[in-house]
PDB file of N, CA and C in Angstrom:
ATOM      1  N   UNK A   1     127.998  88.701 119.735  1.00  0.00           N
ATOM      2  CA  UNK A   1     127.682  89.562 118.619  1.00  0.00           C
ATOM      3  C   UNK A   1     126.189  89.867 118.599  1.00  0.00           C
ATOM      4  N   UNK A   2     126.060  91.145 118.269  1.00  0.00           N
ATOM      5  CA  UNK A   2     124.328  91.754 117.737  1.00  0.00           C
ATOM      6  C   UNK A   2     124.043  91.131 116.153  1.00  0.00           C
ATOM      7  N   UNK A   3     122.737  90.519 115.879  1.00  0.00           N
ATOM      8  CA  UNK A   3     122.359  90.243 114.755  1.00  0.00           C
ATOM      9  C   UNK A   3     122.017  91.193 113.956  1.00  0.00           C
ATOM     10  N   UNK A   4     122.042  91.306 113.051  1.00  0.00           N
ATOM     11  CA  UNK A   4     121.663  92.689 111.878  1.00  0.00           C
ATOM     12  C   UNK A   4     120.484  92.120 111.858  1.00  0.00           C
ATOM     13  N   UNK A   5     119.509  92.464 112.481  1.00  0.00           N
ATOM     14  CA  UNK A   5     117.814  92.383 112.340  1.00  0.00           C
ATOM     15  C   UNK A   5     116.923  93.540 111.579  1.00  0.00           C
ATOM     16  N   UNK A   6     117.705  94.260 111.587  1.00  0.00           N
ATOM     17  CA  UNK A   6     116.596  95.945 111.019  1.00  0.00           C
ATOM     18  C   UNK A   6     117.987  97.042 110.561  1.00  0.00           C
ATOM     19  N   UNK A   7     117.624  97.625 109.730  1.00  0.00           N
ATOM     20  CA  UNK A   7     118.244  98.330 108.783  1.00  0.00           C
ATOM     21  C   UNK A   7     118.696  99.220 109.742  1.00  0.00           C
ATOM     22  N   UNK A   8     120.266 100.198 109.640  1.00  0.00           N
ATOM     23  CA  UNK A   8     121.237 101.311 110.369  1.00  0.00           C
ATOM     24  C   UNK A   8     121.430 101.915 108.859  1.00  0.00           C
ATOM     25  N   UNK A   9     120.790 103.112 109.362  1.00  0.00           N
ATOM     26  CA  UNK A   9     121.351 104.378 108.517  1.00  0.00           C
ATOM     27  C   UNK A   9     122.241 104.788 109.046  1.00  0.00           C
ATOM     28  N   UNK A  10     122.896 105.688 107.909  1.00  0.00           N
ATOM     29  CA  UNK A  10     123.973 106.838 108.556  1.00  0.00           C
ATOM     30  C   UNK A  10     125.067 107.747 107.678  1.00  0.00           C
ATOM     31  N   UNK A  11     124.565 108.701 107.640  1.00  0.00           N
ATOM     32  CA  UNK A  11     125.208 109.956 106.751  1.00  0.00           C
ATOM     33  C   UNK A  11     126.990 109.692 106.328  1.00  0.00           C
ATOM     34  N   UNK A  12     127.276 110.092 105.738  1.00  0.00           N
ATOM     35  CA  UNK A  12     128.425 109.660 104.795  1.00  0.00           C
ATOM     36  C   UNK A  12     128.825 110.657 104.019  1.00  0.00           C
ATOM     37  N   UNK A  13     129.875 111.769 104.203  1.00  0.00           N
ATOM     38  CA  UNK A  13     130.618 112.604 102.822  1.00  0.00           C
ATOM     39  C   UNK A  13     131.698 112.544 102.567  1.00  0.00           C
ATOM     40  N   UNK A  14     131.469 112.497 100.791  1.00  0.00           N
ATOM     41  CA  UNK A  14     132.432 111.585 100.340  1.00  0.00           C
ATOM     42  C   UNK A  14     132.780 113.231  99.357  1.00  0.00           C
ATOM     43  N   UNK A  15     133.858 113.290  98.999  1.00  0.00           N
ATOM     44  CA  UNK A  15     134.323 114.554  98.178  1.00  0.00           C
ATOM     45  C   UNK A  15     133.402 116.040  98.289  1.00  0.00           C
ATOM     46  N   UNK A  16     132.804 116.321  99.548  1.00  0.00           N
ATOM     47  CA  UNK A  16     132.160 117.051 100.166  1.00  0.00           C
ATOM     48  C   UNK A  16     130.338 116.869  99.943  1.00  0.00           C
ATOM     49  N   UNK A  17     129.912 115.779  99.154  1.00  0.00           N
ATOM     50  CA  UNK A  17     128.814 115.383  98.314  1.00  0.00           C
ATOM     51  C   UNK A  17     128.309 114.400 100.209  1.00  0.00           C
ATOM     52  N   UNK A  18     126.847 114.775 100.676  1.00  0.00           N
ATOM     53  CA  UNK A  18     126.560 114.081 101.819  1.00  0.00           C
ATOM     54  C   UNK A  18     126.046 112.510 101.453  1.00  0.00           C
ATOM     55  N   UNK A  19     126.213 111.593 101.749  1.00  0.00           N
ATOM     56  CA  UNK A  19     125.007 110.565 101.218  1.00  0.00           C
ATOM     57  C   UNK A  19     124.649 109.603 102.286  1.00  0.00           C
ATOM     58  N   UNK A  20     123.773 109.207 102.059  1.00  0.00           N
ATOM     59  CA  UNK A  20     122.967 108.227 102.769  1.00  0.00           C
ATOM     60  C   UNK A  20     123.107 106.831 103.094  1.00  0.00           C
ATOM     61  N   UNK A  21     123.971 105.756 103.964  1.00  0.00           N
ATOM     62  CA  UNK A  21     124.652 104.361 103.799  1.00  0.00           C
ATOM     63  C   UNK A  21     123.295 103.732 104.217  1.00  0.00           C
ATOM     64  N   UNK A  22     122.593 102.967 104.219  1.00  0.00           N
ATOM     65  CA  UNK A  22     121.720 102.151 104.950  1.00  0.00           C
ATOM     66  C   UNK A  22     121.990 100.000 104.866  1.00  0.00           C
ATOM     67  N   UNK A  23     122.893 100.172 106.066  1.00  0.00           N
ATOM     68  CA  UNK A  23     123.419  98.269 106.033  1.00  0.00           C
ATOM     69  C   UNK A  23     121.689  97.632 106.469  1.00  0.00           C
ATOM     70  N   UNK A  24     121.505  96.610 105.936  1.00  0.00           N
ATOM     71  CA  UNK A  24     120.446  95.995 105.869  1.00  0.00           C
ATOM     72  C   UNK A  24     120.820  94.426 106.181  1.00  0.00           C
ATOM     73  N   UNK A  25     119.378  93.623 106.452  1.00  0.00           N
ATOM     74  CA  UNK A  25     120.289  92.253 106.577  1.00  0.00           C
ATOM     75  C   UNK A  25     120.726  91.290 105.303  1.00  0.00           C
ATOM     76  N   UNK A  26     119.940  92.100 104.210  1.00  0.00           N
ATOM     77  CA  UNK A  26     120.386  91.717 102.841  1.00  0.00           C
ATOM     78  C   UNK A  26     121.373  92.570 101.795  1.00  0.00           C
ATOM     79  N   UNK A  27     122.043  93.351 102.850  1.00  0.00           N
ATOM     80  CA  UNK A  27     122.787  93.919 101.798  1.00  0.00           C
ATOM     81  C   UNK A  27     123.333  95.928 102.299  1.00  0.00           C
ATOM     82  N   UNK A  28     124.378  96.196 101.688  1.00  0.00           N
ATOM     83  CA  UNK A  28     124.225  97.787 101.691  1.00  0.00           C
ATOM     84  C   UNK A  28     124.012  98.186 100.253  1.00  0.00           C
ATOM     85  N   UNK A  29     123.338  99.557 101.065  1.00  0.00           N
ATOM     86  CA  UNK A  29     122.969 100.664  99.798  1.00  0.00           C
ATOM     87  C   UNK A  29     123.170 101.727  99.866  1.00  0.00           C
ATOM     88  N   UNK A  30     124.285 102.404  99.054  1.00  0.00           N
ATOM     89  CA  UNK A  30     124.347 104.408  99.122  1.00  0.00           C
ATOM     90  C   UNK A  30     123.744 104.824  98.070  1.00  0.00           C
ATOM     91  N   UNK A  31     123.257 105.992  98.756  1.00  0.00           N
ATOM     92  CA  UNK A  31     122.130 107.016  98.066  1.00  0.00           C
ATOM     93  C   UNK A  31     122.517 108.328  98.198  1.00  0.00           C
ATOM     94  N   UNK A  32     122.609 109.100  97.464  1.00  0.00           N
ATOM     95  CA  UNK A  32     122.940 110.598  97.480  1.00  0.00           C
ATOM     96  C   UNK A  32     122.052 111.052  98.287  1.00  0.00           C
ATOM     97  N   UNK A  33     122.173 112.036  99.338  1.00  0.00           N
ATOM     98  CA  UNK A  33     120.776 112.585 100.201  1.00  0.00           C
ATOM     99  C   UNK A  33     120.292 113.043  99.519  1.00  0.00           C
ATOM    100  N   UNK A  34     118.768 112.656 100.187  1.00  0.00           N
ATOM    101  CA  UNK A  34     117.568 113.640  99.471  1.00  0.00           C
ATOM    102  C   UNK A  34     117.529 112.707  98.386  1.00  0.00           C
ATOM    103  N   UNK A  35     118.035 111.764  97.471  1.00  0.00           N
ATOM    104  CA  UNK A  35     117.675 111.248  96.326  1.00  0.00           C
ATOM    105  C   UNK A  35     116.732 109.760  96.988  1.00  0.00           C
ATOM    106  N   UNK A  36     116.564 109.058  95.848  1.00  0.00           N
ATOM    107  CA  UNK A  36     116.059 107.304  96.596  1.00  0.00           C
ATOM    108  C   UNK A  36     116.595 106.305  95.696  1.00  0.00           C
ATOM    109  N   UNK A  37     117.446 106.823  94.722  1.00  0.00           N
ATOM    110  CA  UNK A  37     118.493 105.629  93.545  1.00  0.00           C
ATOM    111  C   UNK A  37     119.752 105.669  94.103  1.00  0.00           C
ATOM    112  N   UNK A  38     120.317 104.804  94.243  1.00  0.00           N
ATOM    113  CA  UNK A  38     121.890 105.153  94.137  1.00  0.00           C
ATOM    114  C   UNK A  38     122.219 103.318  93.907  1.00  0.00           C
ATOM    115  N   UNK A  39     123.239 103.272  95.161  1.00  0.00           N
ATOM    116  CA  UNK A  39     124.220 101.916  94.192  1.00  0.00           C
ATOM    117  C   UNK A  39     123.362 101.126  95.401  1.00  0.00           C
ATOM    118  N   UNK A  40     123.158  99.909  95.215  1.00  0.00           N
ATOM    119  CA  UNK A  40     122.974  98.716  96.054  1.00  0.00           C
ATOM    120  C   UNK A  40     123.892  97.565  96.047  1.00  0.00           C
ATOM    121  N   UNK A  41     124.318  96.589  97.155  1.00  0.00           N
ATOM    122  CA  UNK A  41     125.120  95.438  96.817  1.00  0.00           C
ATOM    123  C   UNK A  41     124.443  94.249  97.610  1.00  0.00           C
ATOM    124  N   UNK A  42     124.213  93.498  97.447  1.00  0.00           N
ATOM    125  CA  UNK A  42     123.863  92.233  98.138  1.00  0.00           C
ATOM    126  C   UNK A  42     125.228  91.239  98.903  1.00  0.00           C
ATOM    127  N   UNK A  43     124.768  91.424 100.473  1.00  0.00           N
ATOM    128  CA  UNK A  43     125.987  90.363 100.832  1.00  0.00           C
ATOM    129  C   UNK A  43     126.644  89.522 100.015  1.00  0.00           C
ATOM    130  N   UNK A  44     125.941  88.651  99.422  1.00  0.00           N
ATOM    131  CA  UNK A  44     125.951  87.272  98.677  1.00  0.00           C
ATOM    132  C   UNK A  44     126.979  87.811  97.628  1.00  0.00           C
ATOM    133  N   UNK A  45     126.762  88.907  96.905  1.00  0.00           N
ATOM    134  CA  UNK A  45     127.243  89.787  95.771  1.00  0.00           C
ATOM    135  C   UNK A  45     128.925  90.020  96.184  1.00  0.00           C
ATOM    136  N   UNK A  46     129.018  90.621  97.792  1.00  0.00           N
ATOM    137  CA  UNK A  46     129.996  91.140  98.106  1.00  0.00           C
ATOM    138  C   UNK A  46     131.089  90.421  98.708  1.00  0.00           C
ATOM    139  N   UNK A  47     130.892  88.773  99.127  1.00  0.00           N
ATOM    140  CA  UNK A  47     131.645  87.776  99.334  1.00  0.00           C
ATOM    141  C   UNK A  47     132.337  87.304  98.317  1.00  0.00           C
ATOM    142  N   UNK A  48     130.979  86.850  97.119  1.00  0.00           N
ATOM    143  CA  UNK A  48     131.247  85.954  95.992  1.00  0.00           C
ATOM    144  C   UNK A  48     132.476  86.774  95.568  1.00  0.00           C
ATOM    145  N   UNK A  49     132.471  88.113  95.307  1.00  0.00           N
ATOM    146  CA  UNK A  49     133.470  88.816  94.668  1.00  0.00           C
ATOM    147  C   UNK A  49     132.633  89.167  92.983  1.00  0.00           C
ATOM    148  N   UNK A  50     131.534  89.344  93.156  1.00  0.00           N
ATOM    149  CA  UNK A  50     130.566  89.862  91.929  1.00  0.00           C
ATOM    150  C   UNK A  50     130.573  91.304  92.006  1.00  0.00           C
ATOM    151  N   UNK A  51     130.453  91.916  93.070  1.00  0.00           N
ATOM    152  CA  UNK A  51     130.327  93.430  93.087  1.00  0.00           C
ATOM    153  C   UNK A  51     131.774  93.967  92.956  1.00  0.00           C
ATOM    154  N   UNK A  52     132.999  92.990  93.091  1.00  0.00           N
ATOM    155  CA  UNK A  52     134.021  93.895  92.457  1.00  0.00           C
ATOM    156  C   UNK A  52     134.176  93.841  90.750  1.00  0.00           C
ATOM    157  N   UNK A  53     133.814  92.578  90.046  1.00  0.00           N
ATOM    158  CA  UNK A  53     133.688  92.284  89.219  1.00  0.00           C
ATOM    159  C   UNK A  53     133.055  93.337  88.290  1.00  0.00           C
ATOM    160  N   UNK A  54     131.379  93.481  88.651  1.00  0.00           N
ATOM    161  CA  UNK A  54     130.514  94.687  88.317  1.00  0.00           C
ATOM    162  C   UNK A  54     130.816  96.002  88.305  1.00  0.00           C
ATOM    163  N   UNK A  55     131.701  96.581  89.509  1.00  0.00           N
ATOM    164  CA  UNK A  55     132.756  97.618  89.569  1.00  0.00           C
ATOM    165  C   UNK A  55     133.416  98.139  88.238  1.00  0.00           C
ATOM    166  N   UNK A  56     134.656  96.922  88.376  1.00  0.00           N
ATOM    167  CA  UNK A  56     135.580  96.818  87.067  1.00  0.00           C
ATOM    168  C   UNK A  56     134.840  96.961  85.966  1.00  0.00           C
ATOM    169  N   UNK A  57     133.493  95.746  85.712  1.00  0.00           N
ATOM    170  CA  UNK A  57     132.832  96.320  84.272  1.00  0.00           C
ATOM    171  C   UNK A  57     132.543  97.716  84.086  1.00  0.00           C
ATOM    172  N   UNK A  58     131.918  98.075  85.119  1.00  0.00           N
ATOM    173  CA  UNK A  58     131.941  99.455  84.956  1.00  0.00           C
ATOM    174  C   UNK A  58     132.592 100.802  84.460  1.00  0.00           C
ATOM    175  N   UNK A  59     133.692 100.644  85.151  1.00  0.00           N
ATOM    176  CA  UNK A  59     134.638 101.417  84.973  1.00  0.00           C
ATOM    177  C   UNK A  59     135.113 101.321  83.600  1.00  0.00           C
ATOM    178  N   UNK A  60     134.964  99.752  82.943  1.00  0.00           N
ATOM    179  CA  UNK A  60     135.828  99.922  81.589  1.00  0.00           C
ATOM    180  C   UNK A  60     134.998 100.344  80.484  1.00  0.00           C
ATOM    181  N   UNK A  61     133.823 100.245  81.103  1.00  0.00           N
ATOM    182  CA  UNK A  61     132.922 100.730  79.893  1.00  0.00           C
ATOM    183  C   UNK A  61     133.019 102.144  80.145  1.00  0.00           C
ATOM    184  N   UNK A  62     132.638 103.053  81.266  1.00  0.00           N
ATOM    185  CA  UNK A  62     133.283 104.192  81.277  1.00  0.00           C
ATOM    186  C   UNK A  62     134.342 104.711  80.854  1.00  0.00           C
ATOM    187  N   UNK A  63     135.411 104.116  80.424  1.00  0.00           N
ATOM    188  CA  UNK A  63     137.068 104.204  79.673  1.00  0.00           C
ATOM    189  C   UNK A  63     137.578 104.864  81.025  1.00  0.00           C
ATOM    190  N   UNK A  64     137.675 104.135  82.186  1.00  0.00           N
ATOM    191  CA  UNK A  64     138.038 103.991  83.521  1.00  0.00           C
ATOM    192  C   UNK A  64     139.581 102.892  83.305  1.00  0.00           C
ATOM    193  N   UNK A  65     140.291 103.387  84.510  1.00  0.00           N
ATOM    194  CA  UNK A  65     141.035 102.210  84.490  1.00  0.00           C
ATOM    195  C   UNK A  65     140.689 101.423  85.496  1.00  0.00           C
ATOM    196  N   UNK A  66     140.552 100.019  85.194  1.00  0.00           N
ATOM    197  CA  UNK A  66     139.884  98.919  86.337  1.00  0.00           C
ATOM    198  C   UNK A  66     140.900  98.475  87.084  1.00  0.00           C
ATOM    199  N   UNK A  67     142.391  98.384  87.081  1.00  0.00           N
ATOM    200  CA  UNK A  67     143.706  98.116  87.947  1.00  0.00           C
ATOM    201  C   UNK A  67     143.606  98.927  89.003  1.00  0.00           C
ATOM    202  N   UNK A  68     143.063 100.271  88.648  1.00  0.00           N
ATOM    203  CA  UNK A  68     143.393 101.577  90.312  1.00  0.00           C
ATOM    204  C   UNK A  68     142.101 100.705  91.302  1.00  0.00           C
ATOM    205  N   UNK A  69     142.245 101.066  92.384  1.00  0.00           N
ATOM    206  CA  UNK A  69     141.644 100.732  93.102  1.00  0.00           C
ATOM    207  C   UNK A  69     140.954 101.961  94.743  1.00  0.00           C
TER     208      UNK A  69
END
């Protein structure tokens, strides 16, 4: 196996919207192109099962349903 030593970009469209993936060795992050905010997750985040957790909060505070997936 290659070690994740230095950050891989790479373009991404999602409902015709382009965005930006960049895997890191601490984590991924999508960004809308051209922007520099978007979502971040931390490995640690994405094992534990916190970033689905954070998801779901999300969504219900949005009046989302958190069951669809």
């Amino acid at each position: 196996m290659t070690p994740l030593d230095k950050e891989i970009r790479r373009e991404l469209v999602i409902d015709g919207q382009p965005y930006t993936v960049t895997v890191t060795p601490t984590g991924v992050r999508i960004v809308p192109k051209g922007k520099r905010t978007g979502a971040e997750v931390s490995w640690r985040d994405l094992l534990s099962g916190d970033a689905q957790l954070a998801s779901q909060l999300n969504r219900s505070l949005q009046g989302g349903d958190s069951t669809k997936q």
